[in-house]
PDB file of N, CA and C in Angstrom:
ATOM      1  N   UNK A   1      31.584 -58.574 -29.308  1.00  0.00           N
ATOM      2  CA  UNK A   1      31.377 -57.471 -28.387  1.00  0.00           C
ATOM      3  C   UNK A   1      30.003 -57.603 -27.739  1.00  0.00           C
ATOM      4  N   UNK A   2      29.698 -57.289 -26.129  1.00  0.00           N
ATOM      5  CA  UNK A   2      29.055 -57.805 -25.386  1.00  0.00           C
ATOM      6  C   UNK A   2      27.944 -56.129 -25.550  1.00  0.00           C
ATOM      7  N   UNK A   3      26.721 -56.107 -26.281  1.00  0.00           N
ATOM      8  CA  UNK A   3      25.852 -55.045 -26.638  1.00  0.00           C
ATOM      9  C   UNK A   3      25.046 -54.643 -25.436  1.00  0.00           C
ATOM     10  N   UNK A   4      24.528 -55.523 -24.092  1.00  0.00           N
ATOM     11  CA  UNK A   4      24.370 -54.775 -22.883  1.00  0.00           C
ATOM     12  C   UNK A   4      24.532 -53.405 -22.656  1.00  0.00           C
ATOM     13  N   UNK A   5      23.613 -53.264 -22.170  1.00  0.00           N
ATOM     14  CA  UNK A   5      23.844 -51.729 -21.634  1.00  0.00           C
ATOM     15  C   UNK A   5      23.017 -51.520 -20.148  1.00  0.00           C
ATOM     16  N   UNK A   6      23.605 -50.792 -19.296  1.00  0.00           N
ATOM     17  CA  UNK A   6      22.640 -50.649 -17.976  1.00  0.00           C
ATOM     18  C   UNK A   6      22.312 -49.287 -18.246  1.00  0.00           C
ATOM     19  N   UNK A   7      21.053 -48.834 -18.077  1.00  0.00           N
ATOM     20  CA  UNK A   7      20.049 -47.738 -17.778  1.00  0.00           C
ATOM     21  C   UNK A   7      20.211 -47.921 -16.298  1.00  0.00           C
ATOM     22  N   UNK A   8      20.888 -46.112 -16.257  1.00  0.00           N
ATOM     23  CA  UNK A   8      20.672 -45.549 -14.898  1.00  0.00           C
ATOM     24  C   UNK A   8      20.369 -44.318 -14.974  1.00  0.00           C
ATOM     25  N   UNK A   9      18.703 -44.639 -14.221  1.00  0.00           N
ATOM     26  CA  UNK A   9      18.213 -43.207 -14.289  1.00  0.00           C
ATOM     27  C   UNK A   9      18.439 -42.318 -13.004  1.00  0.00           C
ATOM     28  N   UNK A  10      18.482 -40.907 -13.332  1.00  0.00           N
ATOM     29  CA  UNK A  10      18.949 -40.051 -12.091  1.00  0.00           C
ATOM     30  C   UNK A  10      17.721 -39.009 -11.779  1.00  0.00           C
ATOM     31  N   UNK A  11      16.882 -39.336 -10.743  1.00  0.00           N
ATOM     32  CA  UNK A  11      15.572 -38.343 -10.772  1.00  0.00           C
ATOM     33  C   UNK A  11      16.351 -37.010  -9.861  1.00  0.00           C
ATOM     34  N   UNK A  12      16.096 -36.256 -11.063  1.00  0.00           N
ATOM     35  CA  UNK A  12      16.571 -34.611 -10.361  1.00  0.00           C
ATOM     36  C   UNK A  12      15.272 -33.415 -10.361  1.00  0.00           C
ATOM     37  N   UNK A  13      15.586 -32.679  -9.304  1.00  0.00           N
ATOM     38  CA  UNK A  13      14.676 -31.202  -9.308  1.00  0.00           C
ATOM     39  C   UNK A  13      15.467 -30.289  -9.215  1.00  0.00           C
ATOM     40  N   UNK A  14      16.875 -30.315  -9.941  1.00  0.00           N
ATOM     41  CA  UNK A  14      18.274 -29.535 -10.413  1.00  0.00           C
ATOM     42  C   UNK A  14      18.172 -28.561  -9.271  1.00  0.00           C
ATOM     43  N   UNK A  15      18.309 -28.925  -8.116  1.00  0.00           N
ATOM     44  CA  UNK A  15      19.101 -28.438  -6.769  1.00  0.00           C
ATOM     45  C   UNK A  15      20.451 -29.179  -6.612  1.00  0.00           C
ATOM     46  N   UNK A  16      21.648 -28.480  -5.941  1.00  0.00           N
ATOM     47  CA  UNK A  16      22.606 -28.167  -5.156  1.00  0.00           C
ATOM     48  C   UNK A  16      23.082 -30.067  -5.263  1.00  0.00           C
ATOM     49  N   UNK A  17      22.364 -30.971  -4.257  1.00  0.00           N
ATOM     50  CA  UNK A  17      21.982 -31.698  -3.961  1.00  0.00           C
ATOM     51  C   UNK A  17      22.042 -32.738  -5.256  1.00  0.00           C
ATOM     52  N   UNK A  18      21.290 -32.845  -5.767  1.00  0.00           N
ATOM     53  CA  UNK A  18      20.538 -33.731  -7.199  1.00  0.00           C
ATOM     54  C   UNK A  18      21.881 -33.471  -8.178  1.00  0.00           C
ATOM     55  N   UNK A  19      22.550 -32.322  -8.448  1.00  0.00           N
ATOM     56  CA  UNK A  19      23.317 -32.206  -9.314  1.00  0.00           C
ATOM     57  C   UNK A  19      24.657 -32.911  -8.691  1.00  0.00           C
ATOM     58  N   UNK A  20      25.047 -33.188  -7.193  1.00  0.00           N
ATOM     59  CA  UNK A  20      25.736 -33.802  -6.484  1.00  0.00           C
ATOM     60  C   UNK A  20      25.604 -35.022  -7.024  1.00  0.00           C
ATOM     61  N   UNK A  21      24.665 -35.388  -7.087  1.00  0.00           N
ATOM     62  CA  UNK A  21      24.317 -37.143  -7.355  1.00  0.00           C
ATOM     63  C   UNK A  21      24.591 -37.307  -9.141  1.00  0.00           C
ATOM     64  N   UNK A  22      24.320 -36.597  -9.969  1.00  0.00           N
ATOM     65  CA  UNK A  22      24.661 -36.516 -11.057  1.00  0.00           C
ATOM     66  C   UNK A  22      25.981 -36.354 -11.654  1.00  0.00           C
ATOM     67  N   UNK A  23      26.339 -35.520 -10.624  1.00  0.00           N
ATOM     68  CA  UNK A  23      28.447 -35.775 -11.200  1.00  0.00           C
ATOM     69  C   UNK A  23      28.848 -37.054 -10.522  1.00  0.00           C
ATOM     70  N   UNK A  24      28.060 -37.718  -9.592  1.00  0.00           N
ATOM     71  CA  UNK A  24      28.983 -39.082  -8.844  1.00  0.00           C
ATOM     72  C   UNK A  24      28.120 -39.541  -9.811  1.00  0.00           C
ATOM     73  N   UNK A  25      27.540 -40.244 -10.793  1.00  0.00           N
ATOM     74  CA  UNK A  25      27.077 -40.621 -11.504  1.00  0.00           C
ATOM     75  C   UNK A  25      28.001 -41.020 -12.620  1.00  0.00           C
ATOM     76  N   UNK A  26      27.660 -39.988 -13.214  1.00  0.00           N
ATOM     77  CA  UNK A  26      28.706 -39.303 -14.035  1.00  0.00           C
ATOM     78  C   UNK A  26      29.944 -39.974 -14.192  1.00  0.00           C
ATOM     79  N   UNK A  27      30.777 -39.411 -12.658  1.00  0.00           N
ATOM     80  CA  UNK A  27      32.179 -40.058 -12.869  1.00  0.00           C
ATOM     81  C   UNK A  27      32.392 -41.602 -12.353  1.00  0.00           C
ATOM     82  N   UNK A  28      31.299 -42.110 -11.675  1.00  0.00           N
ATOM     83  CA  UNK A  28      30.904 -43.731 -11.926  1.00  0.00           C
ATOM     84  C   UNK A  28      31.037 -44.283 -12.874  1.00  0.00           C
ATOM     85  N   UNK A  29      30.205 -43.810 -14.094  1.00  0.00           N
ATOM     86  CA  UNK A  29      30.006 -44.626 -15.316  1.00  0.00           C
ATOM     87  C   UNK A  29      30.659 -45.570 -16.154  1.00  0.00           C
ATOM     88  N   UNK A  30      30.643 -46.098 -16.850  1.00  0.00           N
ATOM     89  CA  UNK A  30      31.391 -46.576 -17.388  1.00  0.00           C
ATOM     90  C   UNK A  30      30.685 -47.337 -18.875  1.00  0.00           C
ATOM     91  N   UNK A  31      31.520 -47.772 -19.789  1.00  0.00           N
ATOM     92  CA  UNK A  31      31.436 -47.674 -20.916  1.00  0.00           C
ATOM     93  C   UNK A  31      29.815 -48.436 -21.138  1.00  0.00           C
ATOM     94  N   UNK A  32      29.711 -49.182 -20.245  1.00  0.00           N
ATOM     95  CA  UNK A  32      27.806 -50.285 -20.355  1.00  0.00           C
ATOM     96  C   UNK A  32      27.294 -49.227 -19.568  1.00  0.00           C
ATOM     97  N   UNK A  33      27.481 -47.978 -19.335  1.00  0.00           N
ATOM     98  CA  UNK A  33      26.179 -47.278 -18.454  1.00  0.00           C
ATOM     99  C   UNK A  33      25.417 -46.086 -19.548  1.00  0.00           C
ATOM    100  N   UNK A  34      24.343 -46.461 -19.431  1.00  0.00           N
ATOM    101  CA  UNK A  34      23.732 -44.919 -20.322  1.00  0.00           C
ATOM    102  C   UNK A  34      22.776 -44.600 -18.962  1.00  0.00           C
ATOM    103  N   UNK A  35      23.491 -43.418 -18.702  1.00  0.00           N
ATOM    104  CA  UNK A  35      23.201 -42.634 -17.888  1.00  0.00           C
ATOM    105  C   UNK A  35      22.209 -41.440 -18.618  1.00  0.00           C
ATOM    106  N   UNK A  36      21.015 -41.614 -17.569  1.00  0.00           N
ATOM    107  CA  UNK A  36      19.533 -40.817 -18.048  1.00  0.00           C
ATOM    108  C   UNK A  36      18.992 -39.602 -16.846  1.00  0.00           C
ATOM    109  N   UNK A  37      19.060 -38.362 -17.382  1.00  0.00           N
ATOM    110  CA  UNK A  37      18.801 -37.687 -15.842  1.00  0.00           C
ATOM    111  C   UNK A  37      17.006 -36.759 -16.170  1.00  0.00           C
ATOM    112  N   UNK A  38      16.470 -37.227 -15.170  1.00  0.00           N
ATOM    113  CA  UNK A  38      14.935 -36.770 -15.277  1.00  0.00           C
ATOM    114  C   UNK A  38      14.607 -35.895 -14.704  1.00  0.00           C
ATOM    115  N   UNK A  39      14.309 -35.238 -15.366  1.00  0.00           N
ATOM    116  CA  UNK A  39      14.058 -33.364 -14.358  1.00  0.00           C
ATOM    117  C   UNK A  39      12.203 -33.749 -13.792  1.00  0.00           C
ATOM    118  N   UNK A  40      12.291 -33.710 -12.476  1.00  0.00           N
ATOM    119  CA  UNK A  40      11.253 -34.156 -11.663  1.00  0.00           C
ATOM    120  C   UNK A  40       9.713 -32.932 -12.352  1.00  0.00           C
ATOM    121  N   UNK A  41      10.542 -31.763 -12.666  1.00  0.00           N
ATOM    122  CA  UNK A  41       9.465 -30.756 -13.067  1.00  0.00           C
ATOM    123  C   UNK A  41       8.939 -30.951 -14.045  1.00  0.00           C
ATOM    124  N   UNK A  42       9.528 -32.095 -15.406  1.00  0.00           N
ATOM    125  CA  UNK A  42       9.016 -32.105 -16.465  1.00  0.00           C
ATOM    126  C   UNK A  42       7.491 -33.113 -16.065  1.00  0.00           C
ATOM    127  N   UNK A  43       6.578 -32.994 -16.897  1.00  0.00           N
ATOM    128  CA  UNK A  43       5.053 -33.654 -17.098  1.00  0.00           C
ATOM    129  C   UNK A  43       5.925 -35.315 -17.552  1.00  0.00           C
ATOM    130  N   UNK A  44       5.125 -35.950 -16.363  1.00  0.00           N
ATOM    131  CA  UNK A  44       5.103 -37.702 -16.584  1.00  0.00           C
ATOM    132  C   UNK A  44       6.381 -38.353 -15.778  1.00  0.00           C
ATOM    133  N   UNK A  45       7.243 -37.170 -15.348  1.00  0.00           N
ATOM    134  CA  UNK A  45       8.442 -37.648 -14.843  1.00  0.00           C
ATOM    135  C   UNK A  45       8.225 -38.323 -13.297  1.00  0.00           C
ATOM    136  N   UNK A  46       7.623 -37.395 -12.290  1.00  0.00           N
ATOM    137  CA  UNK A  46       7.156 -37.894 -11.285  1.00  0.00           C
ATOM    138  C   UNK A  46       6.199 -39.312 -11.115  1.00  0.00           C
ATOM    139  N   UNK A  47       5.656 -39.178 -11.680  1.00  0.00           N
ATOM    140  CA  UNK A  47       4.614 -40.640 -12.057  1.00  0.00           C
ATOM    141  C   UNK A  47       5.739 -41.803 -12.397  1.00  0.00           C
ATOM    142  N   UNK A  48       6.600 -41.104 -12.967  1.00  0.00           N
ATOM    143  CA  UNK A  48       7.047 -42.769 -13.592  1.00  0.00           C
ATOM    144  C   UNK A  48       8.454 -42.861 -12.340  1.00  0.00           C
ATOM    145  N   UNK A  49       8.895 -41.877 -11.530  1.00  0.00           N
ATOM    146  CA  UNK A  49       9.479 -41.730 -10.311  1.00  0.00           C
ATOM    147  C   UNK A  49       8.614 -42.850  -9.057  1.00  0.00           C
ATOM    148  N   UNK A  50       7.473 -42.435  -9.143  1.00  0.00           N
ATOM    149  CA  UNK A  50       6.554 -43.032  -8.033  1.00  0.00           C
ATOM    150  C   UNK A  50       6.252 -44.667  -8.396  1.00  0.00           C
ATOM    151  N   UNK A  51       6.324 -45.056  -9.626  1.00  0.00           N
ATOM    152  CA  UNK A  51       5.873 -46.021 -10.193  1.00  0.00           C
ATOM    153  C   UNK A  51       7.539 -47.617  -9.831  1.00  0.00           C
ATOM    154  N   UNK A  52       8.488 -46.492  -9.242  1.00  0.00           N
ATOM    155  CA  UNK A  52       9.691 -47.325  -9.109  1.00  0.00           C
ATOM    156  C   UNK A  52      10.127 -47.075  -7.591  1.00  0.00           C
ATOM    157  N   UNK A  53       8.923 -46.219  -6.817  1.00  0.00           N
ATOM    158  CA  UNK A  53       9.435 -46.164  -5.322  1.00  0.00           C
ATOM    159  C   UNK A  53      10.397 -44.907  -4.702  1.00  0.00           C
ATOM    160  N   UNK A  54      10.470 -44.037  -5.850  1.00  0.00           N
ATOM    161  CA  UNK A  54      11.229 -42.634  -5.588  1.00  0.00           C
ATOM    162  C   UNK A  54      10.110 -41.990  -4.400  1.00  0.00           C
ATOM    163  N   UNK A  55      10.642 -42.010  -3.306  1.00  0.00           N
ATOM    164  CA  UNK A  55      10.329 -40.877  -2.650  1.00  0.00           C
ATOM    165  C   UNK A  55      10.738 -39.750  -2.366  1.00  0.00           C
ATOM    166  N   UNK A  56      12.184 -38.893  -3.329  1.00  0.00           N
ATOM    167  CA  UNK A  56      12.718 -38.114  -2.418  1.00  0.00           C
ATOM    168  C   UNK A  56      13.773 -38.007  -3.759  1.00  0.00           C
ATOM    169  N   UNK A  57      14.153 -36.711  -4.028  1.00  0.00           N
ATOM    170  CA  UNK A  57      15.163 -36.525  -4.510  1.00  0.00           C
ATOM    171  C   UNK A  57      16.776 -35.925  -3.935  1.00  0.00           C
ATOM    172  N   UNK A  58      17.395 -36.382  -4.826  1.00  0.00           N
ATOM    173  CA  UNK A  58      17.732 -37.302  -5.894  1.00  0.00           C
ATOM    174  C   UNK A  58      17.776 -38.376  -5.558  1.00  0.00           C
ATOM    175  N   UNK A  59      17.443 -39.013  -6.758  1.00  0.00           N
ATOM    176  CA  UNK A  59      17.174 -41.044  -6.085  1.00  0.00           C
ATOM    177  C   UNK A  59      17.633 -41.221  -7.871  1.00  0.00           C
ATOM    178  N   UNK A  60      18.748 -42.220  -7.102  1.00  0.00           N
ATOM    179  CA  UNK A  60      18.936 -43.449  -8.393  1.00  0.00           C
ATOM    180  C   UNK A  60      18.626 -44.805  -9.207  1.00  0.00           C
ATOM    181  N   UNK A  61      17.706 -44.916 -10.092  1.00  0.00           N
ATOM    182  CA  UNK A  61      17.480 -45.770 -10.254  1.00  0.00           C
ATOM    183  C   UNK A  61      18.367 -47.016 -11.359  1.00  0.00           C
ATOM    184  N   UNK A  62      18.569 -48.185 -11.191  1.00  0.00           N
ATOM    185  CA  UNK A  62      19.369 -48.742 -12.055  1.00  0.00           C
ATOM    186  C   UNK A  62      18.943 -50.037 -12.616  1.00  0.00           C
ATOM    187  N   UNK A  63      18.578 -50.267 -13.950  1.00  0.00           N
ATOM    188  CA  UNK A  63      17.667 -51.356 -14.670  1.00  0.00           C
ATOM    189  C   UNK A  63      16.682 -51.527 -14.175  1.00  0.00           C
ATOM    190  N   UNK A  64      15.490 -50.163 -13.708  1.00  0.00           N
ATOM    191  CA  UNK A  64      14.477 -50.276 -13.123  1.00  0.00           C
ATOM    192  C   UNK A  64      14.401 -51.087 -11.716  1.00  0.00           C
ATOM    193  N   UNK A  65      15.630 -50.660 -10.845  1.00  0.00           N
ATOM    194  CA  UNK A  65      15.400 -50.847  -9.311  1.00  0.00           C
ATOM    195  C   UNK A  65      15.927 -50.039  -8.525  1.00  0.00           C
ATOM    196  N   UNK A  66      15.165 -49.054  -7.875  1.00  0.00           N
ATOM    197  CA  UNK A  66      15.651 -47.786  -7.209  1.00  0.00           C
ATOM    198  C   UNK A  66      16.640 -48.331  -6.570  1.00  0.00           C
ATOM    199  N   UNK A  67      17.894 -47.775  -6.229  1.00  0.00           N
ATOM    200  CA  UNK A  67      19.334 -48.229  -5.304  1.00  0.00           C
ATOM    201  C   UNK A  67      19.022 -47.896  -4.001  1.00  0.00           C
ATOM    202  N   UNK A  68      19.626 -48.956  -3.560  1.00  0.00           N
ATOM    203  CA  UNK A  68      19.352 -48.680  -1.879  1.00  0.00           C
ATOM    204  C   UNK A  68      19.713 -47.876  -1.322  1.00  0.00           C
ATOM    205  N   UNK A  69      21.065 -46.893  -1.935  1.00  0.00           N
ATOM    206  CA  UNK A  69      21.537 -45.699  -1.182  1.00  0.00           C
ATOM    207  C   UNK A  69      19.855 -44.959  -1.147  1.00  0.00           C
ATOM    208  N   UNK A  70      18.993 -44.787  -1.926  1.00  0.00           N
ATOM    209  CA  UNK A  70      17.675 -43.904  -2.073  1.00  0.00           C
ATOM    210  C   UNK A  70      16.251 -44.817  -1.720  1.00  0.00           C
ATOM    211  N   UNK A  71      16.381 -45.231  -1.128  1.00  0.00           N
ATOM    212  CA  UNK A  71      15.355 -46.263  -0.942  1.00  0.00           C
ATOM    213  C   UNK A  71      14.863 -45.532   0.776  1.00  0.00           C
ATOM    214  N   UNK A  72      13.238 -45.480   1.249  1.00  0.00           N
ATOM    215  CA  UNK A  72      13.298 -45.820   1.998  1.00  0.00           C
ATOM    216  C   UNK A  72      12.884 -44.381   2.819  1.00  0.00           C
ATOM    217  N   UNK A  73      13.667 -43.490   1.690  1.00  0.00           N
ATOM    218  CA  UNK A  73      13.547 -41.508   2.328  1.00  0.00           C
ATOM    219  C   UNK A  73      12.657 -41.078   1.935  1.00  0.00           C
ATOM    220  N   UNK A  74      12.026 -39.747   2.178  1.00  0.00           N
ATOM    221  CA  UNK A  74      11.064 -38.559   2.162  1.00  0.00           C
ATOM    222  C   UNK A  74       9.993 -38.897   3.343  1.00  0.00           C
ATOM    223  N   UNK A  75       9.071 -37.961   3.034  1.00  0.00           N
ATOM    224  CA  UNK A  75       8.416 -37.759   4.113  1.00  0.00           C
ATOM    225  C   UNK A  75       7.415 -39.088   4.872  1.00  0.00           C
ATOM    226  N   UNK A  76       7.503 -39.096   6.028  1.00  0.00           N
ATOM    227  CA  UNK A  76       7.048 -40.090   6.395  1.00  0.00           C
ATOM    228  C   UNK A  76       6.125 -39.917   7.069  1.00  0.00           C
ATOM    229  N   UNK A  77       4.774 -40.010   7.046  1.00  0.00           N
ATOM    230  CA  UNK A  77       3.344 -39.409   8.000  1.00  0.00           C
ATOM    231  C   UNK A  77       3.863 -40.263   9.524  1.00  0.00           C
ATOM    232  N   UNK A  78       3.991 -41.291   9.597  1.00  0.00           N
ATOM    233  CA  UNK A  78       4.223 -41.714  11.020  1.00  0.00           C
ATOM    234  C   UNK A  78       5.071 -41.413  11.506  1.00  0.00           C
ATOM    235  N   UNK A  79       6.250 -41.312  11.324  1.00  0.00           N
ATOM    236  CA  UNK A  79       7.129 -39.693  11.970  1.00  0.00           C
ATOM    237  C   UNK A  79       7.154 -38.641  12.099  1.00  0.00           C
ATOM    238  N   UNK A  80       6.429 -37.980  11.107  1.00  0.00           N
ATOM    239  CA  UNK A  80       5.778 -36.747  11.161  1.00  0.00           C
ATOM    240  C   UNK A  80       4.860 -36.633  12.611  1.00  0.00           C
ATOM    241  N   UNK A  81       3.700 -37.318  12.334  1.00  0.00           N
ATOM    242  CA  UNK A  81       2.943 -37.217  13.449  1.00  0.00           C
ATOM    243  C   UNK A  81       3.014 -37.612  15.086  1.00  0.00           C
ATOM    244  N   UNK A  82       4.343 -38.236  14.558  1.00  0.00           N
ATOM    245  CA  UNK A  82       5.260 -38.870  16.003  1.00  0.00           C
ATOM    246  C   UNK A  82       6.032 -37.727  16.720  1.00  0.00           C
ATOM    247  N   UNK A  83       6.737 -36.771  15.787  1.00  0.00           N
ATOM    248  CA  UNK A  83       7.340 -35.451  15.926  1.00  0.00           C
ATOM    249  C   UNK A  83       6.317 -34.613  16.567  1.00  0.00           C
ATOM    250  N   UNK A  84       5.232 -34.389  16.535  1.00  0.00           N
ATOM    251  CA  UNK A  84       4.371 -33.378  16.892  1.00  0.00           C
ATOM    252  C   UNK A  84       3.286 -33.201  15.724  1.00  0.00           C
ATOM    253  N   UNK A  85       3.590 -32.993  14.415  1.00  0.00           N
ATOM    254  CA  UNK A  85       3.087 -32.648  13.480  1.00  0.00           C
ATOM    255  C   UNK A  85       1.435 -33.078  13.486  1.00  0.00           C
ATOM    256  N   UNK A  86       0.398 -31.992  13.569  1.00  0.00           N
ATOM    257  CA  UNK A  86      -0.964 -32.570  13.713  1.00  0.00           C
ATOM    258  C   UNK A  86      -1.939 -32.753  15.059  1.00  0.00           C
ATOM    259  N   UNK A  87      -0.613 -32.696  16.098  1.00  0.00           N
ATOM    260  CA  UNK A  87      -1.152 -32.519  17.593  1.00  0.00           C
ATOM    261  C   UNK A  87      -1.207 -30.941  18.240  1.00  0.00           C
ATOM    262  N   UNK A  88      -2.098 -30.543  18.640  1.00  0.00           N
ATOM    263  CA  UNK A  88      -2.373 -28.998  18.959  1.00  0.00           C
ATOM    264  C   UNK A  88      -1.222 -29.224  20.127  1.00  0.00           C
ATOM    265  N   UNK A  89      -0.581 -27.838  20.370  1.00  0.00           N
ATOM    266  CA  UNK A  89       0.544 -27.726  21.594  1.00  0.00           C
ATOM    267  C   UNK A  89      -0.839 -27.322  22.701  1.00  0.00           C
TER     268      UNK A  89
END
């Protein structure tokens, strides 16, 4: 029997949203997945979120490589400030 296992972590801030990503998770899984869900509010969770490229919840990470569905989002200062954000009207 093949003892592998994939770690997939699910960074949540248990909104609407995040818990969406946690039941497709969920009903993804399969018997090699240990599925891990990180409440963004707990102390050390964010740090170790930032430390793998989470910008934005919910973001999935899997054997320590954020998935590309989550790659890439949250706030972006050069769009922001491209939008208006920072320029007096």
């Amino acid at each position: 029997m093949n003892a592998r296992r994939r770690l997939v972590e699910v960074f949540s801030a248990g909104c609407p949203a995040c818990q969406e990503a946690i039941d497709l998770v969920n009903r993804l899984r399969c018997e090699s997945c240990e599925v891990v869900v990180l409440d963004m509010n707990e102390p050390g969770v964010s740090e170790r979120a930032r430390s793998l490229g989470v910008r934005s919840v919910p973001a999935i990470v899997i054997d320590g490589t954020l998935a590309t569905c989550c790659a890439g989002r949250g706030p972006d200062e050069s769009v922001l400030r491209s939008a208006g954000i920072g320029h007096v009207l």
